[in-house]
Protein backbone atom coordinates (compact mmCIF):
# COMPACT_ATOMS: atom_id res chain seq x y z
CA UNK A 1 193.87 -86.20 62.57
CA UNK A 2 193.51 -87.71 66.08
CA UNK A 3 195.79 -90.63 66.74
CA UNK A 4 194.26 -93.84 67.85
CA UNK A 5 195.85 -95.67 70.86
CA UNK A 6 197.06 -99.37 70.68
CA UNK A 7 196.17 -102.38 72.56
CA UNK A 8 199.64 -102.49 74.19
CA UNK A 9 199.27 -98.18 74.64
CA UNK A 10 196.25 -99.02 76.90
CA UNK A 11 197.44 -101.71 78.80
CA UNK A 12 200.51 -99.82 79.91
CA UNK A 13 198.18 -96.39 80.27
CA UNK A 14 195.44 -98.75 82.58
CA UNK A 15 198.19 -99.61 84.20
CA UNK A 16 199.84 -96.51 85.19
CA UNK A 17 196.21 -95.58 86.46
CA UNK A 18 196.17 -98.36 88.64
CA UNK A 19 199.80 -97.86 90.21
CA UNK A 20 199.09 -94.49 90.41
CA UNK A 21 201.93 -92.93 88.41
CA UNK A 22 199.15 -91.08 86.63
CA UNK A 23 196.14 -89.54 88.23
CA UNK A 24 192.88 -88.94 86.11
CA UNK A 25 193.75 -85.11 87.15
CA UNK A 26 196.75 -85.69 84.97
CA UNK A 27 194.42 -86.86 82.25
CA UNK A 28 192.36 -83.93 82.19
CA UNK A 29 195.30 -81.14 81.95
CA UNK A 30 196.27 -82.61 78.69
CA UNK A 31 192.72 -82.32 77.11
CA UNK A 32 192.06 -78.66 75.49
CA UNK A 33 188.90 -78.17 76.55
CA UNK A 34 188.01 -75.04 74.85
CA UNK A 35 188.22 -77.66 71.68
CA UNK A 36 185.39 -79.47 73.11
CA UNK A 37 181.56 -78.61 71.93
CA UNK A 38 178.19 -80.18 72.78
CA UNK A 39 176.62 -81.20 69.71
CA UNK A 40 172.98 -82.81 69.71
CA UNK A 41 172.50 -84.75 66.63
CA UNK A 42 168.49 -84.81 66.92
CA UNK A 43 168.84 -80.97 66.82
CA UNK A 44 171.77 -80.01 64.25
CA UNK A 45 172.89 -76.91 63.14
CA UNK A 46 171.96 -76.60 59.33
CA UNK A 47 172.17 -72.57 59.26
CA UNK A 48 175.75 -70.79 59.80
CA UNK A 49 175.83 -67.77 61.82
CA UNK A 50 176.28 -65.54 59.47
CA UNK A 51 172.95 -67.07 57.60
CA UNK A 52 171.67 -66.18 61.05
CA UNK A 53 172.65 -62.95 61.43
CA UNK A 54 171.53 -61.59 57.73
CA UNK A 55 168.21 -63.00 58.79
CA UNK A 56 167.81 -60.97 61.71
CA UNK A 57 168.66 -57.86 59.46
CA UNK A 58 165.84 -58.83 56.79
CA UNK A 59 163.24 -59.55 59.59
CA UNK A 60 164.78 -56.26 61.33
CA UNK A 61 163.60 -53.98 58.25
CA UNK A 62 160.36 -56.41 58.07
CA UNK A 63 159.73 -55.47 61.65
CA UNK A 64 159.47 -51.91 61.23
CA UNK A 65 157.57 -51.85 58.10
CA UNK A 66 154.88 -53.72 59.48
CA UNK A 67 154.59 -51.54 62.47
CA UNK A 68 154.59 -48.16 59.92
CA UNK A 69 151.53 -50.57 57.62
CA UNK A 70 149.66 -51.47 60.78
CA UNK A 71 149.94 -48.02 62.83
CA UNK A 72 148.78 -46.26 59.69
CA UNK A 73 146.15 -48.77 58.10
CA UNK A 74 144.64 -49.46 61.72
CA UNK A 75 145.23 -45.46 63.16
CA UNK A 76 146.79 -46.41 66.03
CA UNK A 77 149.79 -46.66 67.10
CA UNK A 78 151.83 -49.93 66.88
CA UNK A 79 155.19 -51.00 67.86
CA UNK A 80 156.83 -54.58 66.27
CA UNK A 81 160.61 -55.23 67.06
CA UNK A 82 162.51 -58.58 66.38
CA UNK A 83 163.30 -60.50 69.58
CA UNK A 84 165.42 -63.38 68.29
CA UNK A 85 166.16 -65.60 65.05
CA UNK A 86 167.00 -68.99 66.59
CA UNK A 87 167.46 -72.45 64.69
CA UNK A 88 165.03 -75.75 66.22
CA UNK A 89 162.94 -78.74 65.04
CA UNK A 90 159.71 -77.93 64.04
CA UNK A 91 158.68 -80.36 66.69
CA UNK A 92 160.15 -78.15 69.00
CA UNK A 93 158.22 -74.98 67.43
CA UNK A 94 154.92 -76.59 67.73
CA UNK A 95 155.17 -77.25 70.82
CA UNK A 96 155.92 -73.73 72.04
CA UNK A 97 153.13 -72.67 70.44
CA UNK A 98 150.13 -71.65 72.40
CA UNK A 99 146.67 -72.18 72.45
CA UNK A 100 144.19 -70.20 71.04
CA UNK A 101 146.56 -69.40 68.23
CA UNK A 102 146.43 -68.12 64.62
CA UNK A 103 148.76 -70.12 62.39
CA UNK A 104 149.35 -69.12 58.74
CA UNK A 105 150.51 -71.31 55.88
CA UNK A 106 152.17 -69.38 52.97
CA UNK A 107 154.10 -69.91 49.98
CA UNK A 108 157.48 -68.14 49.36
CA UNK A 109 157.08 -68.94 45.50
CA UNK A 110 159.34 -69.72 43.68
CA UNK A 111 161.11 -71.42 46.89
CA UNK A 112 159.99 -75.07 47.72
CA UNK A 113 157.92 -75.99 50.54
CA UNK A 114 155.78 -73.88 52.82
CA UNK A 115 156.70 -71.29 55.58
CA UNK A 116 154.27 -70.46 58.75
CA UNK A 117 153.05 -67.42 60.65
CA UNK A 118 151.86 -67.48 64.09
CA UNK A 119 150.16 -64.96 65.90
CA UNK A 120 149.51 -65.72 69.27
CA UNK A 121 146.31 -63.71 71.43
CA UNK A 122 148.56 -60.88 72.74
CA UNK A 123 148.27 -59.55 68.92
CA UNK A 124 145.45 -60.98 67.25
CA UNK A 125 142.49 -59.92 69.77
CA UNK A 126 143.46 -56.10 70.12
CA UNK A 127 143.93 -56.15 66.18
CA UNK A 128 140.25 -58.00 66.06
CA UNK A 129 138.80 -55.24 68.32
CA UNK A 130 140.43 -52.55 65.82
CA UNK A 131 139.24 -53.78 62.60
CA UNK A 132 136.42 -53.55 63.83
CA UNK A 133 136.08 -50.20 65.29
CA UNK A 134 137.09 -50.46 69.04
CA UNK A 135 139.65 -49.04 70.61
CA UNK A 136 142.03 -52.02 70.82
CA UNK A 137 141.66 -53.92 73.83
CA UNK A 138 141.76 -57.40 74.97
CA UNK A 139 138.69 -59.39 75.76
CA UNK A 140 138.12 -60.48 79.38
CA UNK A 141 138.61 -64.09 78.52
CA UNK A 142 140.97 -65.47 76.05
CA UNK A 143 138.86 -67.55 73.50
CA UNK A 144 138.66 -69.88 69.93
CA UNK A 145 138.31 -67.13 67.01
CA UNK A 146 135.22 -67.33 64.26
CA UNK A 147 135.11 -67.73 61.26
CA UNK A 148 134.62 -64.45 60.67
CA UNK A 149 137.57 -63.27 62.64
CA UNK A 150 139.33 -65.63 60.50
CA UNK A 151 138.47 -64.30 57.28
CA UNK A 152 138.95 -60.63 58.32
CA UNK A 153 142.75 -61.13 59.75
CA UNK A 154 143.33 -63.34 56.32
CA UNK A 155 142.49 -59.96 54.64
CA UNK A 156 144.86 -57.89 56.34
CA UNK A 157 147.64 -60.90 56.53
CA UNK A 158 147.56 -61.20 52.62
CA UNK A 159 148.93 -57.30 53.19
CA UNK A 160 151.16 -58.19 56.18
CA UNK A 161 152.99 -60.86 53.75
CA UNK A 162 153.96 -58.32 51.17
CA UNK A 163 155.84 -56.62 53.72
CA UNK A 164 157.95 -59.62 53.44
CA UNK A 165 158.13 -59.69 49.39
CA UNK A 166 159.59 -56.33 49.63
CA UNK A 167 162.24 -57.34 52.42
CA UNK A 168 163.24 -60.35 50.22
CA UNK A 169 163.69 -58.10 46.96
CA UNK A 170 167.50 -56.99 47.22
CA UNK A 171 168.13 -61.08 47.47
CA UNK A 172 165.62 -62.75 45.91
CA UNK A 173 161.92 -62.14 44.04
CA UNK A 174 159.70 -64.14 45.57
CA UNK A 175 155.78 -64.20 45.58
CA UNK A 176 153.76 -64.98 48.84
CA UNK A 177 150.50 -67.20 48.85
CA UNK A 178 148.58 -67.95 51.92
CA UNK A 179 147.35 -71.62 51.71
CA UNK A 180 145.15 -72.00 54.95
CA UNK A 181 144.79 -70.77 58.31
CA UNK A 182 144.96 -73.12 61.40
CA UNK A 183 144.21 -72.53 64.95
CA UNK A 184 145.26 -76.12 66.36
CA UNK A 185 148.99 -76.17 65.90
CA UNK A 186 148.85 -79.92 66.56
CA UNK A 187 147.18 -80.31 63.26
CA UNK A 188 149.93 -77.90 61.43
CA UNK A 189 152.19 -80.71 59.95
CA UNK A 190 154.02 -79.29 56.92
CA UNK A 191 157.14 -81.06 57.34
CA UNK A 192 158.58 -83.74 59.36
CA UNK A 193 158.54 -82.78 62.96
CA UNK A 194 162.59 -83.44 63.56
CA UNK A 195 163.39 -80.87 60.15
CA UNK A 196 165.16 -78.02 61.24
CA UNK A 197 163.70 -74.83 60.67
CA UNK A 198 164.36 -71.11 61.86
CA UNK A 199 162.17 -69.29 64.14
CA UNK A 200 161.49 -65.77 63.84
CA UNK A 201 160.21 -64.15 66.76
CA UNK A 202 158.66 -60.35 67.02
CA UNK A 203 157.19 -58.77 69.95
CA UNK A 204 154.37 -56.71 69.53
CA UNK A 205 153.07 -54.24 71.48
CA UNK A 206 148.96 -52.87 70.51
CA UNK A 207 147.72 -50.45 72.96
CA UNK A 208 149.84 -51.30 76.10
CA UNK A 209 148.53 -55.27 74.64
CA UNK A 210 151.75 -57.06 75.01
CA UNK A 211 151.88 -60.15 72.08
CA UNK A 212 154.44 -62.29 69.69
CA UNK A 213 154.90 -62.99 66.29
CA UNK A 214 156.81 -65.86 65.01
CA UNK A 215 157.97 -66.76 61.67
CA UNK A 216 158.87 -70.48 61.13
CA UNK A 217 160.52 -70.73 58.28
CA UNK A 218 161.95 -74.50 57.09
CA UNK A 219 165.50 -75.71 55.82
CA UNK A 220 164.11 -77.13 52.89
CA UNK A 221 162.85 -73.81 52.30
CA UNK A 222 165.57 -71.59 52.30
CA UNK A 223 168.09 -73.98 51.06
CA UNK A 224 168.04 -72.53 47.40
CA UNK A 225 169.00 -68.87 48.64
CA UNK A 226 171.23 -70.12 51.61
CA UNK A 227 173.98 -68.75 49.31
CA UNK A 228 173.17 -65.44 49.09
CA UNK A 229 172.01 -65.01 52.94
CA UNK A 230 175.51 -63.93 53.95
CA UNK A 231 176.57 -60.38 55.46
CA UNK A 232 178.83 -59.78 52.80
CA UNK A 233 176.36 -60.37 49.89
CA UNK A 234 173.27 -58.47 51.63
CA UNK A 235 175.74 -55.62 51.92
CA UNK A 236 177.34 -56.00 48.47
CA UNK A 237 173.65 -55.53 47.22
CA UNK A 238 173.01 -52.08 48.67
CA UNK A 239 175.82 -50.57 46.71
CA UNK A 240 175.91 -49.49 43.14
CA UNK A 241 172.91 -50.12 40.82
CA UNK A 242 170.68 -51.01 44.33
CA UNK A 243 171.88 -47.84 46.24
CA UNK A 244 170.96 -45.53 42.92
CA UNK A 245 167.18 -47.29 43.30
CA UNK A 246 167.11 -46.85 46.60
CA UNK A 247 167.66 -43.29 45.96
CA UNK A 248 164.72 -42.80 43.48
CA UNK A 249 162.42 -44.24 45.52
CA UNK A 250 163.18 -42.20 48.20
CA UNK A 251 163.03 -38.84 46.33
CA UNK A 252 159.95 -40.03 44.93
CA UNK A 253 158.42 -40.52 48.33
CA UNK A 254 159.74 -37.31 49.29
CA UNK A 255 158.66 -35.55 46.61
CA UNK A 256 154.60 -36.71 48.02
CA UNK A 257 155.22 -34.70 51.47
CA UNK A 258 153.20 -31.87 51.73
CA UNK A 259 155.47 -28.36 53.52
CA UNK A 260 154.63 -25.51 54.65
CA UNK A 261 155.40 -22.13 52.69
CA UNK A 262 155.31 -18.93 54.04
CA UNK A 263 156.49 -15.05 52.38
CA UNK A 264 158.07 -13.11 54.97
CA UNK A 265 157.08 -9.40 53.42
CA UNK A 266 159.15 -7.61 56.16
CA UNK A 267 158.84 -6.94 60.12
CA UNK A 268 158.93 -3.92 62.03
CA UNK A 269 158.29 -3.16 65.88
CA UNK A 270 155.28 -1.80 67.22
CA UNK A 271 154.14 -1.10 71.29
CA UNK A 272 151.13 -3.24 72.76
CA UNK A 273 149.46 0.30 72.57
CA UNK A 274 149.75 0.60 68.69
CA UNK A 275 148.99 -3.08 68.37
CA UNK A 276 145.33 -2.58 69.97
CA UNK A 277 144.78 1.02 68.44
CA UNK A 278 145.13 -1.00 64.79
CA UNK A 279 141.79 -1.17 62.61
CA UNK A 280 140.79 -2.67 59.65
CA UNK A 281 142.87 -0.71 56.35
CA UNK A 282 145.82 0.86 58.67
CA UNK A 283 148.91 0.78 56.87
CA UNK A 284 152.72 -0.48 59.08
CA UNK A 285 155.51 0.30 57.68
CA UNK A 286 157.95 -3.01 57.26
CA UNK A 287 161.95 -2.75 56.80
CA UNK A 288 161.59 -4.08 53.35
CA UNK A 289 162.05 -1.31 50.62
CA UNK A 290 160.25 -1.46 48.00
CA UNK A 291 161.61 -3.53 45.13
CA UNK A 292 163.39 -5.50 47.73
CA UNK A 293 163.54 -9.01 47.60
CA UNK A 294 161.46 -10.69 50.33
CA UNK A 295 162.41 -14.08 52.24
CA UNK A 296 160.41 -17.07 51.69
CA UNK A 297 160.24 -19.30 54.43
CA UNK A 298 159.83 -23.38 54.41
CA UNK A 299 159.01 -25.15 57.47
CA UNK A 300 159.81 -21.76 59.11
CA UNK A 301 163.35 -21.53 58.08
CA UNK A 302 164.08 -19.24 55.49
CA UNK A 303 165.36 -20.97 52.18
CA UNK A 304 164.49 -18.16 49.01
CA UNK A 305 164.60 -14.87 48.27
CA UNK A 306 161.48 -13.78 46.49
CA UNK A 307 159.79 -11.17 44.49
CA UNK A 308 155.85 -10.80 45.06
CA UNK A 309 153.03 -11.06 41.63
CA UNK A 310 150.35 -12.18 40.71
CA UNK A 311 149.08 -15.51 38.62
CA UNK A 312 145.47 -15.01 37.46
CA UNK A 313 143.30 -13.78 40.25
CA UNK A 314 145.79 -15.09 43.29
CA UNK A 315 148.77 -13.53 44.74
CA UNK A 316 152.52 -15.35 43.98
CA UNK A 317 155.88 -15.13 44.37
CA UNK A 318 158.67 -15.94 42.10
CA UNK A 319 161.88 -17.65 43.66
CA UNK A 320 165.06 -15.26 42.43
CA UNK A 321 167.76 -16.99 44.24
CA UNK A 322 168.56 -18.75 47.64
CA UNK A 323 168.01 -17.01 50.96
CA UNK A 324 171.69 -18.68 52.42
CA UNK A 325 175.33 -16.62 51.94
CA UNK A 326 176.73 -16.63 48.60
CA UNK A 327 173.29 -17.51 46.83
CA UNK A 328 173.43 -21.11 48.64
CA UNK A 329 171.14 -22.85 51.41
């Protein structure tokens, strides 16, 4: 605890000043001050750093899944990276908003309160001119959208948002609700303007079409699951029960990918002359005897030996053991 100075401590202290035993220089060595931090109380600090940092990892993996849901549902390709997570008033957040913008009020039930997305022209107007069947480009003057723009981008935001149900699942199940869509950010009030709330920010990048994406997301809002956004809990969750789901979901989306197969019968050498001279029912001789295992190859690289046959009217082959040393891949 910091001591407190008497009356008669400052009279013989002002006067030491005055005689100058003691020089305001001398004052200054004895303060530490790498103790010494700015703090604005209009503006306080409500989110640790860790709380911080496990945000930037969940809007991290949000990041990229939008940009795999958008490049694929749109056919183009899309690129959306996290820029910063940073903690301000929501004062401060409207008013670094621009205009024409595309705000979006959603629910984060069962969390209290409301949580925004804004997506400023840079995104939504190359995104417009996909949807509906351009290639992507910007128009030659930034303007308001319609109300059929509106209603379109709702559409594919409602989709956008579950990205961020599934980024919240190893921490919390939540369920995401838009309530309305704004384009004056002035007129955006869904909690007191000096609340402190934590900014998301994504840059996008559509066709060359440089844009943003922010997330504003409230105190009041996170407050319940402030508890669990820690590094050491958000890692904690990927082992064990989480890492063994993880794992069937990813053999079950591996399982969908189609490969190539191909039976290697044998291979033999031939001249360019013999290769022209061939006509239809010549017979080459392969290397293969007959009886002899063949090598079937995945992806080009060879991974079974097989035996040919036949199922029904079309010609098979029957796996008999691996194509590596020792009966292994």
């Amino acid at each position: 605890m910091d001591e407190i100075l008497s009356q008669s401590e400052i009279d013989l202290l002002l006067s030491a000043l005055t005689s100058g035993e003691l020089s305001p220089e001398d004052l200054k060595q004895d303060i530490d001050t790498d103790k010494i931090k700015n703090y604005d109380f209009r503006r306080p600090n409500k989110f640790s750093k860790d709380q911080v940092r496990t945000l930037y990892l969940i809007y991290d993996n949000f990041g990229r899944l939008v940009s795999n849901f958008l490049s694929g549902y749109l056919r183009t390709n899309i690129q959306i990276k996290i820029a910063s997570v940073d903690q301000l008033t929501y004062e401060d957040f409207v008013l670094s908003v621009p205009t024409p913008t595309l705000l979006t009020v959603f629910n984060m039930e069962p969390l209290p309160g409301s949580a925004v997305l804004e997506t400023n022209s840079g995104f939504i107007f190359p995104i417009i001119d996909l949807l509906f069947g351009g290639p992507g480009l910007m128009p030659r003057k930034i303007r308001e959208l319609t109300e059929i723009e509106i209603n379109v981008l709702k559409n594919l935001y409602k989709k956008i948002l579950e990205n961020v149900e599934y980024v919240w699942s190893d921490l919390f199940e939540l369920k995401t609700t838009i309530q309305s869509l704004e384009t004056n950010p002035q007129l955006n009030q869904i909690i007191s303007p000096n609340e402190t709330v934590v900014v998301v920010t994504l840059s996008t990048t559509v066709n060359k079409h440089q844009g943003l994406i922010n997330l504003c997301l409230p105190f009041m809002l996170l407050e319940p699951v402030l508890p669990k956004l820690t590094s050491r809990h958000w890692f904690a969750n990927i082992g064990g029960i989480e890492a063994e789901t993880y794992r069937q979901k990813i053999r079950q989306q591996l399982g969908g990918v189609p490969v190539s197969l191909t039976a290697l019968c044998g291979a033999t050498n031939i001249t360019v002359r013999e290769f022209l001279q061939l006509q239809v029912g010549d017979v080459i001789t392969l290397d293969n005897l007959v009886g002899e295992d063949m090598v079937l190859l995945v992806e080009d690289r060879p991974k079974f030996k097989v035996q040919p046959g036949v199922v029904g009217n079309k010609l098979a082959v029957q796996v008999t053991a691996f194509a590596g040393k020792g009966g292994t891949s």
